[in-house]
Protein backbone atom coordinates (compact mmCIF):
# COMPACT_ATOMS: atom_id res chain seq x y z
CA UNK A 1 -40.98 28.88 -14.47
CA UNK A 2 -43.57 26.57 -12.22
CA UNK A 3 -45.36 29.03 -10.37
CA UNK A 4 -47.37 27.99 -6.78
CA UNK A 5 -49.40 29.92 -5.10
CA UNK A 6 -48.72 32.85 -7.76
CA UNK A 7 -44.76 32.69 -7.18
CA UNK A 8 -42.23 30.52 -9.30
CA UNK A 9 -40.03 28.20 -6.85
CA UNK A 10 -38.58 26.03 -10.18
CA UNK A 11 -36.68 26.99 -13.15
CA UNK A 12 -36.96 24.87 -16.44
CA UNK A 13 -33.50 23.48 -17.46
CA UNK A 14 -32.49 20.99 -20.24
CA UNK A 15 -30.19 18.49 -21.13
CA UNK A 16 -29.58 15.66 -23.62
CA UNK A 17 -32.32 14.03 -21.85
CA UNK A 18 -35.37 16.24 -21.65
CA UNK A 19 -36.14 19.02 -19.27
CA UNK A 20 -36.47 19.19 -15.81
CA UNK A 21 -37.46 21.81 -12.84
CA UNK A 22 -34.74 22.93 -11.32
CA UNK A 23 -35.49 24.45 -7.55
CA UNK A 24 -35.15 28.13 -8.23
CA UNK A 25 -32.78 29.34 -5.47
CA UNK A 26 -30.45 26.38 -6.28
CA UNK A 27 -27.07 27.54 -7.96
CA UNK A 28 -26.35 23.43 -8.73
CA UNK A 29 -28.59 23.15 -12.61
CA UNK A 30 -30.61 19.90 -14.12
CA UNK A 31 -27.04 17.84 -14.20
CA UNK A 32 -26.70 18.07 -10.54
CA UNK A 33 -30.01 17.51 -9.75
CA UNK A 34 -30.23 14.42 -11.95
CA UNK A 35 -27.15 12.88 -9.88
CA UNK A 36 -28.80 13.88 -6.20
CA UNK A 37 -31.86 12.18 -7.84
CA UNK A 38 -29.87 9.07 -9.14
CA UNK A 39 -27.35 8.55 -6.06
CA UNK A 40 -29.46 8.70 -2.68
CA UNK A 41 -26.65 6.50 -1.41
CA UNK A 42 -24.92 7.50 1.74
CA UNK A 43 -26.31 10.72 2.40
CA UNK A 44 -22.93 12.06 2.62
CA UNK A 45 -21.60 14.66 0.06
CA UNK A 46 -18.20 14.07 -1.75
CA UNK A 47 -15.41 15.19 0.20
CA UNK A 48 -15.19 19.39 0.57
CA UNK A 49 -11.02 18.48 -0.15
CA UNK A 50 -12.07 17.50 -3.77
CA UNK A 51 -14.74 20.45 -4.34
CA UNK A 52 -12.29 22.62 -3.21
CA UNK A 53 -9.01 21.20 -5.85
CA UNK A 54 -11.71 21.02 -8.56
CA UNK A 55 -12.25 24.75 -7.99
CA UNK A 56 -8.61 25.42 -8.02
CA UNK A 57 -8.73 23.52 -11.32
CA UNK A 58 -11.46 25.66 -12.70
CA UNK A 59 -10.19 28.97 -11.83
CA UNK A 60 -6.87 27.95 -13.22
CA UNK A 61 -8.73 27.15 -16.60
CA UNK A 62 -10.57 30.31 -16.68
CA UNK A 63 -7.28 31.97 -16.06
CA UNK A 64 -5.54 31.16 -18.97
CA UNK A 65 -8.23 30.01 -21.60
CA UNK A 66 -9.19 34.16 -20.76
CA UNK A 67 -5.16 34.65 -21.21
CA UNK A 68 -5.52 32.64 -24.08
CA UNK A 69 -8.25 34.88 -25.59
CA UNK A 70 -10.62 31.57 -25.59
CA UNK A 71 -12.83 33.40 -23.12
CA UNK A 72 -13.83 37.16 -22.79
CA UNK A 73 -11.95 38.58 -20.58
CA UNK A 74 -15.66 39.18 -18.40
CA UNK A 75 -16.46 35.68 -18.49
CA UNK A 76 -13.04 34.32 -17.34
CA UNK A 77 -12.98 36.89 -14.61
CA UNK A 78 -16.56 36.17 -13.88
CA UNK A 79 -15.59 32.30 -13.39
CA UNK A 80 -12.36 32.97 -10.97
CA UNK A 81 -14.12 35.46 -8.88
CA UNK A 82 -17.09 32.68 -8.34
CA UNK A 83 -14.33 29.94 -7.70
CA UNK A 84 -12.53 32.23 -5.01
CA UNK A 85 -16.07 32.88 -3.18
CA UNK A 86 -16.43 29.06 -3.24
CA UNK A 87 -13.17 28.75 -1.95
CA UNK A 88 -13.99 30.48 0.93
CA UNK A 89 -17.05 28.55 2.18
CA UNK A 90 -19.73 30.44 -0.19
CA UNK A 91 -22.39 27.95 -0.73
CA UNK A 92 -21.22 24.85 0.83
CA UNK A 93 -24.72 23.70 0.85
CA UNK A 94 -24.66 23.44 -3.24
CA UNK A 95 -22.33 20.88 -3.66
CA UNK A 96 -24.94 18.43 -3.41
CA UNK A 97 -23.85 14.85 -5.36
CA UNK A 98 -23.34 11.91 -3.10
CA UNK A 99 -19.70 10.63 -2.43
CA UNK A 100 -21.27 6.88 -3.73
CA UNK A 101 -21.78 7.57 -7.38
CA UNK A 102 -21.60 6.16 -10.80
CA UNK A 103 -19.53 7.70 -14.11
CA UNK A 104 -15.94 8.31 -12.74
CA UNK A 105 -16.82 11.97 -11.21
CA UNK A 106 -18.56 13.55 -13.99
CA UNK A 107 -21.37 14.09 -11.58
CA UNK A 108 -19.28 16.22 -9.16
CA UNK A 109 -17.70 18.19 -11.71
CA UNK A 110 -20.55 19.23 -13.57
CA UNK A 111 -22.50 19.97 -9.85
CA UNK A 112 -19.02 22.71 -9.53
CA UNK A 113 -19.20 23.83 -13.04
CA UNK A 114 -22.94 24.51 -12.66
CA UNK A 115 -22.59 25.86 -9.16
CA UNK A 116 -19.84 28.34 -10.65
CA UNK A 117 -21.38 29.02 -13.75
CA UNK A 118 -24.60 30.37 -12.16
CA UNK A 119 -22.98 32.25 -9.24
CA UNK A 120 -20.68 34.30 -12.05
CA UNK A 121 -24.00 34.86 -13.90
CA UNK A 122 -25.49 36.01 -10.65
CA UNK A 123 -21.87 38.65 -10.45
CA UNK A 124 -22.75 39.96 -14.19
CA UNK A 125 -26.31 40.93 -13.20
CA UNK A 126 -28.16 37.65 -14.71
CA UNK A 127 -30.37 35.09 -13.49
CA UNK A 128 -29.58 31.70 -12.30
CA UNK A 129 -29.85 29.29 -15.40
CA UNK A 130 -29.05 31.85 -18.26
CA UNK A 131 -26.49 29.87 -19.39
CA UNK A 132 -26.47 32.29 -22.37
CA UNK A 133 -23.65 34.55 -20.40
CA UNK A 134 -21.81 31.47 -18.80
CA UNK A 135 -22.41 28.07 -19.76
CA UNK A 136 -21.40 25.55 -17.28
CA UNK A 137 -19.66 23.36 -20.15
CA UNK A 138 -18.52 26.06 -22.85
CA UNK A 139 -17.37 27.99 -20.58
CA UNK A 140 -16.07 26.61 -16.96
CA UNK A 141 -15.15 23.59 -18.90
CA UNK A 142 -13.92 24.89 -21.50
CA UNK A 143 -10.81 22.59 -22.88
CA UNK A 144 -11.51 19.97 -19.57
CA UNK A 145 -12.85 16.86 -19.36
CA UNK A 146 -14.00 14.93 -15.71
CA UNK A 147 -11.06 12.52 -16.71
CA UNK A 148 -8.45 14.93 -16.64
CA UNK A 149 -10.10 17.33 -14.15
CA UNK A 150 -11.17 14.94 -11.53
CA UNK A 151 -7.43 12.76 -10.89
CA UNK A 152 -5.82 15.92 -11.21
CA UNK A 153 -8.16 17.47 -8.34
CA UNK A 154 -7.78 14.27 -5.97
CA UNK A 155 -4.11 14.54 -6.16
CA UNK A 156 -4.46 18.13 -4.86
CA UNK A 157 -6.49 16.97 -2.26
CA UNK A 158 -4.61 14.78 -1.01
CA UNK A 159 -0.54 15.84 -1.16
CA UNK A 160 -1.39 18.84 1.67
CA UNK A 161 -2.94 15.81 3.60
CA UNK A 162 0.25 13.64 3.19
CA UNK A 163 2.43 16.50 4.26
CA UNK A 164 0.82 17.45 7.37
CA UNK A 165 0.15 13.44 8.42
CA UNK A 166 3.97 12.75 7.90
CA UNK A 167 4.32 15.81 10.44
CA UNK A 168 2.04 13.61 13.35
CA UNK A 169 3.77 10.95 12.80
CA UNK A 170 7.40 12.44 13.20
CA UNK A 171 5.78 13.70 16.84
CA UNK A 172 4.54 10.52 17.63
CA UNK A 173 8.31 9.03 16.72
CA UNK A 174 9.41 11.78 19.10
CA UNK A 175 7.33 11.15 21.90
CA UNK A 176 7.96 6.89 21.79
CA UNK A 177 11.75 8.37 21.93
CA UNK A 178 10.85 10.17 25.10
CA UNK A 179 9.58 6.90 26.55
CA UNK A 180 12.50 4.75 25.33
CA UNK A 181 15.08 7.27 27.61
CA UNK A 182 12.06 7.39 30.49
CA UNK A 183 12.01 3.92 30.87
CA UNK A 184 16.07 2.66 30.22
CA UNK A 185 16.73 1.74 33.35
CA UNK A 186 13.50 -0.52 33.51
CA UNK A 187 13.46 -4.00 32.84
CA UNK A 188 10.79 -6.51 32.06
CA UNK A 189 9.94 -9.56 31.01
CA UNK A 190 9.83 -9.63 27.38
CA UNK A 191 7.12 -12.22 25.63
CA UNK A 192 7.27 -14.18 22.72
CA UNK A 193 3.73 -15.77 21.32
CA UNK A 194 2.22 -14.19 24.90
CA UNK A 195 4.41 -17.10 26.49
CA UNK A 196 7.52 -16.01 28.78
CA UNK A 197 10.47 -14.87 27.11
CA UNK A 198 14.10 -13.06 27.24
CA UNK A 199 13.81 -10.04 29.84
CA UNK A 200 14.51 -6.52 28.10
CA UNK A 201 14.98 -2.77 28.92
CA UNK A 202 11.23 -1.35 29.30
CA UNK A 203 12.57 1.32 27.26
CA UNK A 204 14.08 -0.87 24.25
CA UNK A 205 10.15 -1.65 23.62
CA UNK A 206 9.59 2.18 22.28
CA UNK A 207 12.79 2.35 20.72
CA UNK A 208 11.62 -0.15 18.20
CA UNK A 209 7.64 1.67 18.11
CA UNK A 210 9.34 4.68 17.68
CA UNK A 211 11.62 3.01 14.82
CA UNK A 212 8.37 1.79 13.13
CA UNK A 213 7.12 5.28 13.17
CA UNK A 214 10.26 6.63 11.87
CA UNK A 215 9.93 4.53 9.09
CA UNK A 216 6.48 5.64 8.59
CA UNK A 217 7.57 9.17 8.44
CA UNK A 218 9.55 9.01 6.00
CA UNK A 219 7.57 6.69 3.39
CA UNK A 220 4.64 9.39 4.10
CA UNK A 221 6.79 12.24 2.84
CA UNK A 222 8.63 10.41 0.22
CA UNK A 223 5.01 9.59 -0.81
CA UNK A 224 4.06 13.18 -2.12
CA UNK A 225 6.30 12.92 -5.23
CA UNK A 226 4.23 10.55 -6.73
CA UNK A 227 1.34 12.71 -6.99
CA UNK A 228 2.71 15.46 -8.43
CA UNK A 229 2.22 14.41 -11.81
CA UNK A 230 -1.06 15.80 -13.64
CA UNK A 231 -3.10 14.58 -16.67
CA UNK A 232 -4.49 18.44 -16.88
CA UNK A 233 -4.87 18.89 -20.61
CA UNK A 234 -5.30 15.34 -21.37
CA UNK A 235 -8.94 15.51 -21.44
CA UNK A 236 -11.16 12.62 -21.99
CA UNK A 237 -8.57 9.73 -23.02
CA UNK A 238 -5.11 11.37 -22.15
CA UNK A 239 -4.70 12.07 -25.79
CA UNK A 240 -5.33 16.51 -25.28
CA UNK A 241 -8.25 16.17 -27.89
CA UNK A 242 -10.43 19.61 -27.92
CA UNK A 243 -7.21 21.10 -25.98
CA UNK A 244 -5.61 23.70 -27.82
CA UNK A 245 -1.49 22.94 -26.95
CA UNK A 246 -1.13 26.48 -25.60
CA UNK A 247 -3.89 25.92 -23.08
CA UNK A 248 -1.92 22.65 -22.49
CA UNK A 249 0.92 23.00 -21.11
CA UNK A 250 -0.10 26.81 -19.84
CA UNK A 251 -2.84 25.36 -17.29
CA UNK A 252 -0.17 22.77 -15.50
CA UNK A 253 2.26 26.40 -14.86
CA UNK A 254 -1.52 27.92 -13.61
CA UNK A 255 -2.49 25.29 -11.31
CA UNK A 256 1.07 24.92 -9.41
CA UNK A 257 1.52 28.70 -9.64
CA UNK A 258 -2.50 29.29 -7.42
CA UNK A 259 -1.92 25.93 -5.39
CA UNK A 260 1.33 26.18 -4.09
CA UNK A 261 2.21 22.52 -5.23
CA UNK A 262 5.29 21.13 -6.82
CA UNK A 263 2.58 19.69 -9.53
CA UNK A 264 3.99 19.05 -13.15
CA UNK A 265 2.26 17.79 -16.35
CA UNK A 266 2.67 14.40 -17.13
CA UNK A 267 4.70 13.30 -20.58
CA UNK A 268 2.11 10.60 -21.06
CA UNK A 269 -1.42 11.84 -19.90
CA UNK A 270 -3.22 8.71 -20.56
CA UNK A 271 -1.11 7.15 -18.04
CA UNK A 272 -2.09 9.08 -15.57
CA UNK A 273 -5.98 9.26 -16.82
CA UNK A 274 -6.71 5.45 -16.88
CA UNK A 275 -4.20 3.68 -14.47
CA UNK A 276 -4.76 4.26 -10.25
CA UNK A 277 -1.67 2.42 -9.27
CA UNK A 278 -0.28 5.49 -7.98
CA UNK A 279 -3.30 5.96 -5.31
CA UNK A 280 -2.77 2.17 -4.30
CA UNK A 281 1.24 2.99 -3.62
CA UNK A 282 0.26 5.97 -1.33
CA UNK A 283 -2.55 3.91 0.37
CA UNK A 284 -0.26 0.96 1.21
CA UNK A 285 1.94 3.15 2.86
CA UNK A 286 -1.30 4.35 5.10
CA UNK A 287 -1.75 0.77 5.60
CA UNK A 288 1.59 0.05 6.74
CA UNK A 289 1.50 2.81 9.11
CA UNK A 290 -2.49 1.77 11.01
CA UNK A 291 -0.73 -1.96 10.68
CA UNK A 292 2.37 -0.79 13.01
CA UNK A 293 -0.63 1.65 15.14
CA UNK A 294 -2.37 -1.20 15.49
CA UNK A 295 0.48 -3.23 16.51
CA UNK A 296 1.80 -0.80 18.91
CA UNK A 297 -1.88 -0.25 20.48
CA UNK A 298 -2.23 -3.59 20.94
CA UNK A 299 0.77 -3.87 23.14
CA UNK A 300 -0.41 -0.87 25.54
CA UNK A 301 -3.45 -2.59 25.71
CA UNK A 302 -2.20 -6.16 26.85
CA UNK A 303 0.52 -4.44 28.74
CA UNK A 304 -2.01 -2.43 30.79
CA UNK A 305 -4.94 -5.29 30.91
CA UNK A 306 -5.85 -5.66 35.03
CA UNK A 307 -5.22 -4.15 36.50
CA UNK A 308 -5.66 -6.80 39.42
CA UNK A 309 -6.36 -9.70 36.73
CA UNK A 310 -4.11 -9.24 33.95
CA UNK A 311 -0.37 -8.06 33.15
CA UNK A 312 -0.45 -4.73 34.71
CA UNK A 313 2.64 -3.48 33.89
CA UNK A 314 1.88 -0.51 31.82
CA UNK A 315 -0.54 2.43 33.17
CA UNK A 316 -2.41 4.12 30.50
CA UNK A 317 -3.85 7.49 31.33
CA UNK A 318 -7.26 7.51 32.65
CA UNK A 319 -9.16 9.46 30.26
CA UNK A 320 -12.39 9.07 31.23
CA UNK A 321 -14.93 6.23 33.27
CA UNK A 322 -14.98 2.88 31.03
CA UNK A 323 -18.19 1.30 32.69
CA UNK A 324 -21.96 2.10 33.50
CA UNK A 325 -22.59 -0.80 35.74
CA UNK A 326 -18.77 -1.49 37.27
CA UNK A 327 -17.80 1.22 39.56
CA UNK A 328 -13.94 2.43 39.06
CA UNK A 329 -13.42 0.38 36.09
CA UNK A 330 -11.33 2.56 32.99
CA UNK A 331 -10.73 1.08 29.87
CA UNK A 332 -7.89 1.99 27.42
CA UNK A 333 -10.44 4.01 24.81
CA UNK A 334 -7.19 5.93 23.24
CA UNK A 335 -5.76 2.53 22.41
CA UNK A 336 -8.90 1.39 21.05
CA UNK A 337 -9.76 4.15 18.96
CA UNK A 338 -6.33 4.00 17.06
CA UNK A 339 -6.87 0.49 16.48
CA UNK A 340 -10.29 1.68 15.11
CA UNK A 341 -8.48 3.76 13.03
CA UNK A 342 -6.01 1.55 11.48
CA UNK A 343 -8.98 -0.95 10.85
CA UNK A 344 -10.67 1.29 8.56
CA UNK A 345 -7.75 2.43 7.03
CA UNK A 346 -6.97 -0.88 6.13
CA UNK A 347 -10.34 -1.44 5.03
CA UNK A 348 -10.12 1.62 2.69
CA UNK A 349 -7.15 0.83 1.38
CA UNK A 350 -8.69 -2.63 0.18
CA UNK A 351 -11.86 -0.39 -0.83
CA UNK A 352 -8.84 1.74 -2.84
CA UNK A 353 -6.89 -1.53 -4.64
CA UNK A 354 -10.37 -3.00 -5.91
CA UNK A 355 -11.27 -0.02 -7.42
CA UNK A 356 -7.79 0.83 -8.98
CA UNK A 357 -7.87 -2.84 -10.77
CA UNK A 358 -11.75 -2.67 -12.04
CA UNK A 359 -10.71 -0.04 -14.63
CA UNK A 360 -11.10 -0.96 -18.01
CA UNK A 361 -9.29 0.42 -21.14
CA UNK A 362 -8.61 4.30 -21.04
CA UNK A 363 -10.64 4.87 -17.85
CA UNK A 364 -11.67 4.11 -14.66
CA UNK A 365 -15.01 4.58 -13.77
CA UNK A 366 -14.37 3.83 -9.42
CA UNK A 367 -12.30 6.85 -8.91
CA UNK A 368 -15.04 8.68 -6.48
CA UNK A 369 -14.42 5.79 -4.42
CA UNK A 370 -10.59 5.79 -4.47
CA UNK A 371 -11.22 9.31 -3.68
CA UNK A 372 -13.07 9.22 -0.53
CA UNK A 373 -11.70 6.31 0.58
CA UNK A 374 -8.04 7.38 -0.16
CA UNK A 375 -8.73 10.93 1.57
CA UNK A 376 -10.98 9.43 4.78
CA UNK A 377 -8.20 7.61 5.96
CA UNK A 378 -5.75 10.97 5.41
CA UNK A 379 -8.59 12.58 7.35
CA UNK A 380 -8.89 10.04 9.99
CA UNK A 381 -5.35 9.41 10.93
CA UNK A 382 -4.27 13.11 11.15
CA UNK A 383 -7.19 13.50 13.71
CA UNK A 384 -6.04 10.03 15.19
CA UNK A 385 -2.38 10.33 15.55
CA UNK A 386 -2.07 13.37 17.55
CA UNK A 387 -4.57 12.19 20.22
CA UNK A 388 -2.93 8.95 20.41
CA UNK A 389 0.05 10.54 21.35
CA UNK A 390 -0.84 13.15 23.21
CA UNK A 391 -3.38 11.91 25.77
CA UNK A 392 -1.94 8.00 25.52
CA UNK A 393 1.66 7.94 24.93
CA UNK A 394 2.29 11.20 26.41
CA UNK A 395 1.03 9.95 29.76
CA UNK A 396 1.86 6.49 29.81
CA UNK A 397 3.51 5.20 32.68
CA UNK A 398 4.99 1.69 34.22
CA UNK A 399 4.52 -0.08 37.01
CA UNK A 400 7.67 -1.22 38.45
CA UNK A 401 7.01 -3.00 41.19
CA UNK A 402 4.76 -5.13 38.66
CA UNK A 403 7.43 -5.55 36.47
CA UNK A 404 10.10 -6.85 38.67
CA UNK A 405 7.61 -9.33 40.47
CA UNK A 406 7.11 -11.00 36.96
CA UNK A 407 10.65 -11.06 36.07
CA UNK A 408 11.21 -12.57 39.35
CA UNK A 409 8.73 -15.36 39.29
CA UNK A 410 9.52 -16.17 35.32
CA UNK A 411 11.94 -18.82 34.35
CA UNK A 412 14.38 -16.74 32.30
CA UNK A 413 17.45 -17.96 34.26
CA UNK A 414 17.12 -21.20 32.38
CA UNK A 415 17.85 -19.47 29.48
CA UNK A 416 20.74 -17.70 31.29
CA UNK A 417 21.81 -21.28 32.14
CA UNK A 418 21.72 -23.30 28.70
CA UNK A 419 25.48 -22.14 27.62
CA UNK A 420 26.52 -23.72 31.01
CA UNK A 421 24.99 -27.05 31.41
CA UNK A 422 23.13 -27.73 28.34
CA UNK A 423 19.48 -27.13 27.09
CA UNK A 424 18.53 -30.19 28.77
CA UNK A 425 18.93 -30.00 31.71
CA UNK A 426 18.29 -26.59 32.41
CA UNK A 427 14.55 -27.84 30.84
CA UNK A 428 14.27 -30.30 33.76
CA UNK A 429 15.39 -27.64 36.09
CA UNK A 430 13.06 -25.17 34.73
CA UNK A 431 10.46 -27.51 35.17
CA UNK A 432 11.06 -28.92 38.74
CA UNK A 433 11.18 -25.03 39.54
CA UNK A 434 7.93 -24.87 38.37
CA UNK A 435 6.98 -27.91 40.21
CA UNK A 436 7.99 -26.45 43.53
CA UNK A 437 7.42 -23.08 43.64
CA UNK A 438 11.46 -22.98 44.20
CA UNK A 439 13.74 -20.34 42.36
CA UNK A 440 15.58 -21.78 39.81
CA UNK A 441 19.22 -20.30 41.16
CA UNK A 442 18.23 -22.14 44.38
CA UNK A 443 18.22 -25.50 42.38
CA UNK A 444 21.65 -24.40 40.27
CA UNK A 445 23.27 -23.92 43.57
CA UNK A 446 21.69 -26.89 45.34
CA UNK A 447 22.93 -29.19 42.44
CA UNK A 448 26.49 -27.45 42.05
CA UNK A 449 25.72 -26.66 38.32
CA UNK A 450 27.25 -23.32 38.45
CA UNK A 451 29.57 -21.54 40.80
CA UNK A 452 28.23 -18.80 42.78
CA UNK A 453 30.59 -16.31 41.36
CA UNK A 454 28.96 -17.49 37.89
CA UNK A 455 25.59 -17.56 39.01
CA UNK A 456 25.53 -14.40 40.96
CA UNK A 457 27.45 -12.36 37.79
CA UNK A 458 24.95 -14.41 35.14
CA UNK A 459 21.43 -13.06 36.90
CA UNK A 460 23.68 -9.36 37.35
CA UNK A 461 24.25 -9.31 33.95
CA UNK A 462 19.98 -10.65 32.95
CA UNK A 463 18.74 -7.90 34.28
CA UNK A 464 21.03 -5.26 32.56
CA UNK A 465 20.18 -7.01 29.51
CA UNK A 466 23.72 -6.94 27.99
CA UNK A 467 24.49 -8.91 24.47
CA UNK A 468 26.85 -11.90 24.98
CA UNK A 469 26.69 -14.89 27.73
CA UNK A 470 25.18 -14.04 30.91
CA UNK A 471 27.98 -14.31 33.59
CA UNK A 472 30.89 -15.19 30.95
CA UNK A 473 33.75 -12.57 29.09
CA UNK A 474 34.82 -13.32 25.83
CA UNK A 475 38.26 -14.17 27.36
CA UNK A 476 36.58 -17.15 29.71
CA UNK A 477 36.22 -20.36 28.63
CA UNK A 478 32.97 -21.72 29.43
């Protein structure tokens, strides 16, 4: 011990490199310590999600390597009564390595293996760093390796994650449903390229968001089955070396058995140990849900712009003031955080595909970092999602009056015109409408283009945005 001032606030640990002073009240040991001293990076510990799989992983070890006979029975049940204190919040403050770190995880599974180890030592009446009763390697390692640990662990973190996200989403597809049947009997001028374009039912518009998020939903569900495949037992290189075969296939039954997970081993563990493809399918489909949440924002956002100087046809709810110098002014901040959202989701997921394709041979050494950036954006959109839909979508409302005005001013009859007398010339009309600030059914009539009967049942049928020729049944010849 280092004693100050008469009382010893270090204990002496060593490793393959030398020895170091450990601080005494720490449950983390000199492997930890060597990582917090090596990776000042973000100030930001890994992810509590993977500390808490990796403990599920450990406990399931202990379990049946004590089973197994490969640990006394006092050790094992020393280890699994440390991992369920852990589980339940007991020392958060140990787990101590930063998320940004070097060596494929080994860092954060030795800082839990130490942080277990000296807590079950603490339960048989030792000290802290008598690794003589449980060793953090012989013991809560026993017949593990980070490799097969650590991707095992990230796929537990995440697959709860996926489930409840795929849940948001199917409420957000529920409430763009309730818009599409609030707003049917709206129409508005739809836009191509921000120019004028066809009218459309207000509530068509959500029918294809919600269809987006539909298909969102389900690629998030469909997603879990990919990660239910474990290298457990595959150890360092996926080939089970220092893994007895009992212990093998015994741990898989363990781990889905204590996490409720449909997890099975793997019938080629150095698959699973070396190649992230897997974590780059079920970030896409992130990705192509913030792509269609940023889409969809978007939209609100230019719908709603104005109110007095821009479109002004949607009404966003007013959460809360938008300026400190322009009295009354409210900006669209739910909009804007879900694009937010989807922007660093799509960053991660780029963060997620370099890392998957800089492994080399039988490892990968970036799997922290396909890690936190695979379960920040779980995290991220299943705090996003809900408040996107409940406090914008939810209260979203249009402005009627604003849409008819535009539909009225726009030059959409031309289009309604074209099957009648030609692309041509409803052009020049179009333009000469323009031109003089006249309607461009004025000009049909004036010019006897179309009949009145036609005209009159061709803008009818615009506005209720039927399929087919406006003003002409399939019996009429044109």
């Amino acid at each position: 011990m280092i004693e100050i001032s008469g009382e010893s606030l270090f204990r002496m640990e060593q490793d393959a490199l030398g020895s170091a002073a450990v601080p005494k009240d720490a449950y983390y040991g000199i492997h930890t310590l060597r990582a917090k001293d090596n990776f000042p990076i973000s100030g930001r510990p890994v992810n509590r999600r993977i500390i808490e799989a990796l403990l599920l992983v450990k406990k399931a070890a202990a379990t049946v390597n004590g089973k197994l006979g490969f640990l006394a029975a006092s050790v094992s049940s020393g280890i699994q009564i440390a991992c369920d204190e852990l589980l339940s919040g007991e020392l958060d403050d140990q787990f101590v390595t930063d998320a940004y770190q070097g060596g494929a995880g080994t860092s954060t599974n030795m800082n839990v293996n130490e942080v277990i180890a000296n807590l079950a030592i603490e339960h048989l009446g030792g000290t802290k760093g008598d690794y003589r009763l449980i060793h953090p390697i012989d013991h809560v390692n026993l017949h593990q390796s980070t490799n097969d640990v650590y991707p095992t662990a990230l796929r537990i973190a995440a697959i709860p994650l996926l489930r409840t996200l795929s849940g948001q989403m199917a409420l957000l597809q529920e409430g763009l449903q309730a818009k599409e049947k609030e707003f049917a009997d709206i129409v508005r001028l739809g836009r191509t390229q921000l120019m004028d374009a066809l009218p459309i039912m207000a509530g068509q518009s959500f029918g294809a968001y919600a269809k987006a998020a539909a298909r969102d939903r389900w690629r998030l569900y469909k997603a879990e089955e990919r990660l239910r495949e474990i290298n457990l037992g595959g150890t360092a290189v996926g080939t089970g070396m220092n893994a007895p075969p009992g212990y093998v296939y015994a741990v898989a039954e363990e781990l889905r058995e204590i996490s409720g997970l449909g997890l099975s081993r793997s019938d080629f563990p150095m698959d699973v140990t070396q190649n992230m493809d897997v974590f780059v399918e079920v970030s896409g489909l992130l990705k192509a849900a913030a792509v269609n949440l940023l889409k969809i924002s978007g939209d609100f956002r230019l719908l709603n712009s104005g109110p007095d100087g821009g479109i002004g046809e949607y009404k966003l709810p007013p959460v809360q003031a938008g300026s400190s110098i322009m009295p009354g002014k409210v900006n669209p901040v739910i909009a804007e955080m879900i694009g937010s959202v989807s922007m660093r989701v799509i960053a991660n997921d780029t963060a997620i595909t370099l890392a998957a394709a800089s492994g080399q041979l039988e490892l990968n050494a970036f799997i922290p970092l396909i890690a936190e950036s695979l379960l920040e954006s779980l995290e991220l959109m299943i705090h996003a999602v809900p408040v996107f839909h409940e406090r914008c979508v939810g209260g979203l409302k249009l402005d009627r009056e604003r849409c008819s005005d535009h539909l009225e001013r726009c030059g959409v009859m031309a289009a309604a015109a074209v099957p009648y007398i030609g692309y041509d010339a409803a052009a020049e009309l179009h333009k000469e409408a323009a031109a003089t600030g006249r309607t461009f059914a004025d000009l049909l009539e004036e010019r006897g283009l179309m009949t009145e009967m036609q005209g009159s049942a061709a803008i009818q049928q615009l506005r209720s945005v039927q399929a087919g020729i406006p003003g002409h049944t399939e019996r009429d010849p044109l």
